[in-house]
N, C-alpha and C. Protein backbone atom coordinates (compact mmCIF):
# COMPACT_ATOMS: atom_id res chain seq x y z
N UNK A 1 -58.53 -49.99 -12.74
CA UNK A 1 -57.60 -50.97 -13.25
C UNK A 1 -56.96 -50.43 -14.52
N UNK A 2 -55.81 -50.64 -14.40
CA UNK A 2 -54.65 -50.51 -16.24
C UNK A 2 -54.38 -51.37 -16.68
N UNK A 3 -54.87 -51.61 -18.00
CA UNK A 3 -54.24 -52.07 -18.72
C UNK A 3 -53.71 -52.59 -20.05
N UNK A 4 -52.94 -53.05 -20.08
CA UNK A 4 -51.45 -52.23 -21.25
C UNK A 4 -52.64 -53.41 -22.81
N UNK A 5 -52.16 -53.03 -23.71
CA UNK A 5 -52.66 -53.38 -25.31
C UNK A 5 -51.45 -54.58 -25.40
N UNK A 6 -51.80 -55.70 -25.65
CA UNK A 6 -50.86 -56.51 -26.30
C UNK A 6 -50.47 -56.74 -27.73
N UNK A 7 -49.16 -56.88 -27.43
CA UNK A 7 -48.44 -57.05 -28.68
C UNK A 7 -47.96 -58.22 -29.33
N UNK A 8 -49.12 -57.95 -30.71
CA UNK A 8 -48.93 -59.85 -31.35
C UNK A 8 -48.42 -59.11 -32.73
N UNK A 9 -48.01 -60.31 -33.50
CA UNK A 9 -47.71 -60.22 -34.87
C UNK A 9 -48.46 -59.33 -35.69
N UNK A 10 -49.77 -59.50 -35.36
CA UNK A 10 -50.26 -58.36 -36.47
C UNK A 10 -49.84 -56.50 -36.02
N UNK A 11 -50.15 -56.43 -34.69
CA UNK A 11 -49.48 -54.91 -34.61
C UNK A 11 -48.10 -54.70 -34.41
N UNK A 12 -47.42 -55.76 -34.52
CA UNK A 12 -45.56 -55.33 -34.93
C UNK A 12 -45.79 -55.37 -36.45
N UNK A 13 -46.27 -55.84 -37.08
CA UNK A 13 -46.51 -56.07 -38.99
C UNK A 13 -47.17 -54.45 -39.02
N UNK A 14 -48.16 -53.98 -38.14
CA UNK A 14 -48.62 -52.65 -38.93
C UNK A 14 -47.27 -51.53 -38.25
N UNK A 15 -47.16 -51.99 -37.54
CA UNK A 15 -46.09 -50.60 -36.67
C UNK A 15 -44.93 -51.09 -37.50
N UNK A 16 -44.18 -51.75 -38.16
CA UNK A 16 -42.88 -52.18 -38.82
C UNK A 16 -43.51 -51.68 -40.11
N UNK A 17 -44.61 -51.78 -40.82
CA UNK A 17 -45.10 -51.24 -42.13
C UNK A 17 -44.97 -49.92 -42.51
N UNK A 18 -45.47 -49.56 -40.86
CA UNK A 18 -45.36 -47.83 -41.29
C UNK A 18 -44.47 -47.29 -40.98
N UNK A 19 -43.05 -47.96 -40.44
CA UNK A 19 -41.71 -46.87 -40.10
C UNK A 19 -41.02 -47.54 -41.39
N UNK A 20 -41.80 -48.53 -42.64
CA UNK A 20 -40.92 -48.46 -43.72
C UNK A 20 -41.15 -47.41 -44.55
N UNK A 21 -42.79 -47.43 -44.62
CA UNK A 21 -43.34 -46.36 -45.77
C UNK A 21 -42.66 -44.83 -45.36
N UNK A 22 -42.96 -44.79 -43.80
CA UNK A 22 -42.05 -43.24 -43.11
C UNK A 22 -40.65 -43.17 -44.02
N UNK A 23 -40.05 -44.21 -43.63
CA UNK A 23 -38.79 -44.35 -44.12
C UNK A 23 -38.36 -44.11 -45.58
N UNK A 24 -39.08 -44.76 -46.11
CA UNK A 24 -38.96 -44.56 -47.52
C UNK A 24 -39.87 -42.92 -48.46
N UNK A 25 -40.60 -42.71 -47.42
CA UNK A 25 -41.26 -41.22 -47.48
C UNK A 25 -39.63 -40.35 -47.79
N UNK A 26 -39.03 -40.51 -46.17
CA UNK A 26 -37.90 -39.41 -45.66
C UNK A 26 -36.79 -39.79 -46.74
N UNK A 27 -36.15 -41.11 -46.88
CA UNK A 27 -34.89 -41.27 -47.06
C UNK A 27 -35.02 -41.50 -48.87
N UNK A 28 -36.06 -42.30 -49.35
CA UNK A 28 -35.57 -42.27 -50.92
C UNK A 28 -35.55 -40.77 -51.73
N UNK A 29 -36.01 -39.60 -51.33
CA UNK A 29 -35.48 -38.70 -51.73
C UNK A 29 -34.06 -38.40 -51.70
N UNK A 30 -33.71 -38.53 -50.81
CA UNK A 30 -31.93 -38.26 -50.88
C UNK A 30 -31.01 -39.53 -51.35
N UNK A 31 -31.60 -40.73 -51.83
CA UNK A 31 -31.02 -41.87 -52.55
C UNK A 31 -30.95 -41.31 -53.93
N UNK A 32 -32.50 -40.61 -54.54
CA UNK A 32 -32.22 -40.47 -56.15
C UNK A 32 -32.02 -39.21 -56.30
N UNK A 33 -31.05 -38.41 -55.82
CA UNK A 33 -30.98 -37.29 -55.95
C UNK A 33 -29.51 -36.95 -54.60
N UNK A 34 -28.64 -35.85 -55.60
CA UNK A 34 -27.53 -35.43 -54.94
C UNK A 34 -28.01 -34.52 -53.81
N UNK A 35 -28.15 -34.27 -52.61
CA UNK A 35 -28.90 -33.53 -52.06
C UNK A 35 -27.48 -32.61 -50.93
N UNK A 36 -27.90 -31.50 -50.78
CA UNK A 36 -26.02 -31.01 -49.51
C UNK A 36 -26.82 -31.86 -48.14
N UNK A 37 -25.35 -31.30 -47.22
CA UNK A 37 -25.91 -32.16 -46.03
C UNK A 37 -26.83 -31.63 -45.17
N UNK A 38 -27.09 -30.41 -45.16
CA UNK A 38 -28.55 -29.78 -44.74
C UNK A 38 -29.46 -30.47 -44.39
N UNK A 39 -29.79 -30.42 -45.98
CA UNK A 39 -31.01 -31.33 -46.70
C UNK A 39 -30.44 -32.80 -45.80
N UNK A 40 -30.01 -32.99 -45.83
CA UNK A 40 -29.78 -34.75 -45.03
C UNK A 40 -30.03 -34.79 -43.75
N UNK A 41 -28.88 -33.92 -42.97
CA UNK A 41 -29.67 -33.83 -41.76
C UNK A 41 -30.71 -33.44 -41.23
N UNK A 42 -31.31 -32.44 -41.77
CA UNK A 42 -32.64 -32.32 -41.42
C UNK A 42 -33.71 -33.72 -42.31
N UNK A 43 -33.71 -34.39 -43.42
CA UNK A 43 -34.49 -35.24 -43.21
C UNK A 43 -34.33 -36.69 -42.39
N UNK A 44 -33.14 -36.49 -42.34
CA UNK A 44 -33.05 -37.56 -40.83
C UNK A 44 -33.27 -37.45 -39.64
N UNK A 45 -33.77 -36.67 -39.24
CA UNK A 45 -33.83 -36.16 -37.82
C UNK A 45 -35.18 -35.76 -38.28
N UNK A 46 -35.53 -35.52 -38.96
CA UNK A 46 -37.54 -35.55 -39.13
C UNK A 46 -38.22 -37.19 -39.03
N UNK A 47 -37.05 -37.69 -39.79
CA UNK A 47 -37.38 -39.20 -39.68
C UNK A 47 -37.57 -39.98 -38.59
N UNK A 48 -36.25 -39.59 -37.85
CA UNK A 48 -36.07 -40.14 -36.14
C UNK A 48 -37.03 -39.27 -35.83
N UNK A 49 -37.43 -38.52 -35.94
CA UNK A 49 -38.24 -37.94 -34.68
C UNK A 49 -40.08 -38.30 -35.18
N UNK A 50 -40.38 -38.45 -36.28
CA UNK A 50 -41.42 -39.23 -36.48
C UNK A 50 -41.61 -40.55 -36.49
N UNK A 51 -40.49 -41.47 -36.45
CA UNK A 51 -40.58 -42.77 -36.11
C UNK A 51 -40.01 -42.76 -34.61
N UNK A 52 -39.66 -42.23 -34.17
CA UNK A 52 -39.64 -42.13 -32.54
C UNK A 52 -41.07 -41.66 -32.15
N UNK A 53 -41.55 -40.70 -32.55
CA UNK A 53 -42.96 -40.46 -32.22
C UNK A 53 -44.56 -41.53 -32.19
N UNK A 54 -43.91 -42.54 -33.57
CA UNK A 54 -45.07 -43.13 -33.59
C UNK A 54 -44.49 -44.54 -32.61
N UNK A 55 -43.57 -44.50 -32.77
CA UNK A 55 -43.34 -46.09 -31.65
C UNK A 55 -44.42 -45.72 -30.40
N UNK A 56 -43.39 -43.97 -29.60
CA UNK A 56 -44.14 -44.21 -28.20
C UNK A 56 -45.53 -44.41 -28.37
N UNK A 57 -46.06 -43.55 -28.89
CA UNK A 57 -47.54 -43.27 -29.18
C UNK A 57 -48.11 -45.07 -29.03
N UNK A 58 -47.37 -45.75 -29.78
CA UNK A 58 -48.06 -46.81 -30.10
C UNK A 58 -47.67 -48.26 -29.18
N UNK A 59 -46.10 -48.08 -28.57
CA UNK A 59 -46.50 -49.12 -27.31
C UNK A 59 -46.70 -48.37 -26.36
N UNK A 60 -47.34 -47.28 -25.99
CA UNK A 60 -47.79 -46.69 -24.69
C UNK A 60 -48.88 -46.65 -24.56
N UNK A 61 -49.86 -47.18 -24.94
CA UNK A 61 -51.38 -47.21 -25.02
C UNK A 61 -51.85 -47.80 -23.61
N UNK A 62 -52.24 -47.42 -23.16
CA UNK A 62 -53.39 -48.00 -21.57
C UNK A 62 -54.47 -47.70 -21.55
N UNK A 63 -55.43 -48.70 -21.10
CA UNK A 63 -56.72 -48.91 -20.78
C UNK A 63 -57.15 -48.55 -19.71
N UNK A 64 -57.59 -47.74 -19.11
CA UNK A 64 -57.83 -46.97 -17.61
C UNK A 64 -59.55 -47.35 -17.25
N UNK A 65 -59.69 -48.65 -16.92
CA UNK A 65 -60.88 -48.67 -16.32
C UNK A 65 -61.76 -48.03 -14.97
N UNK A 66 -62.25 -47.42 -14.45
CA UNK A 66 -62.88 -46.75 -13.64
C UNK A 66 -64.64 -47.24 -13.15
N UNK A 67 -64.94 -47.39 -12.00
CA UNK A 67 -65.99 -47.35 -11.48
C UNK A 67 -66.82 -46.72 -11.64
């Protein structure tokens, strides 16, 4: 049998917590500080790709029961 982890308020509150702190990890560096666009695009696209990473990771979870 599969099956899937449900999703209540408290794990959208921890999964929304941590793509702010991510967020604010990646992006307030280039708020207080003149940075070229290098530097920008590559920390945006580290960003998307670590908050793309932790979403799947985290609504793809299954329970695989076995006999």
């Amino acid at each position: 049998m599969v099956f899937r982890s449900k999703i209540d308020f408290v794990f959208i509150s921890v999964i929304a917590f941590s793509v702010i702190i991510t967020g604010g990890v990646f992006l307030l560096p280039l708020l207080m500080d003149e940075t070229a666009k290098s530097d920008m695009i590559v920390s945006l696209s580290l960003f998307a790709l670590t908050t793309g990473f932790l979403l799947w990771i985290s609504f793809s979870i299954r329970y695989i029961f076995r006999d």
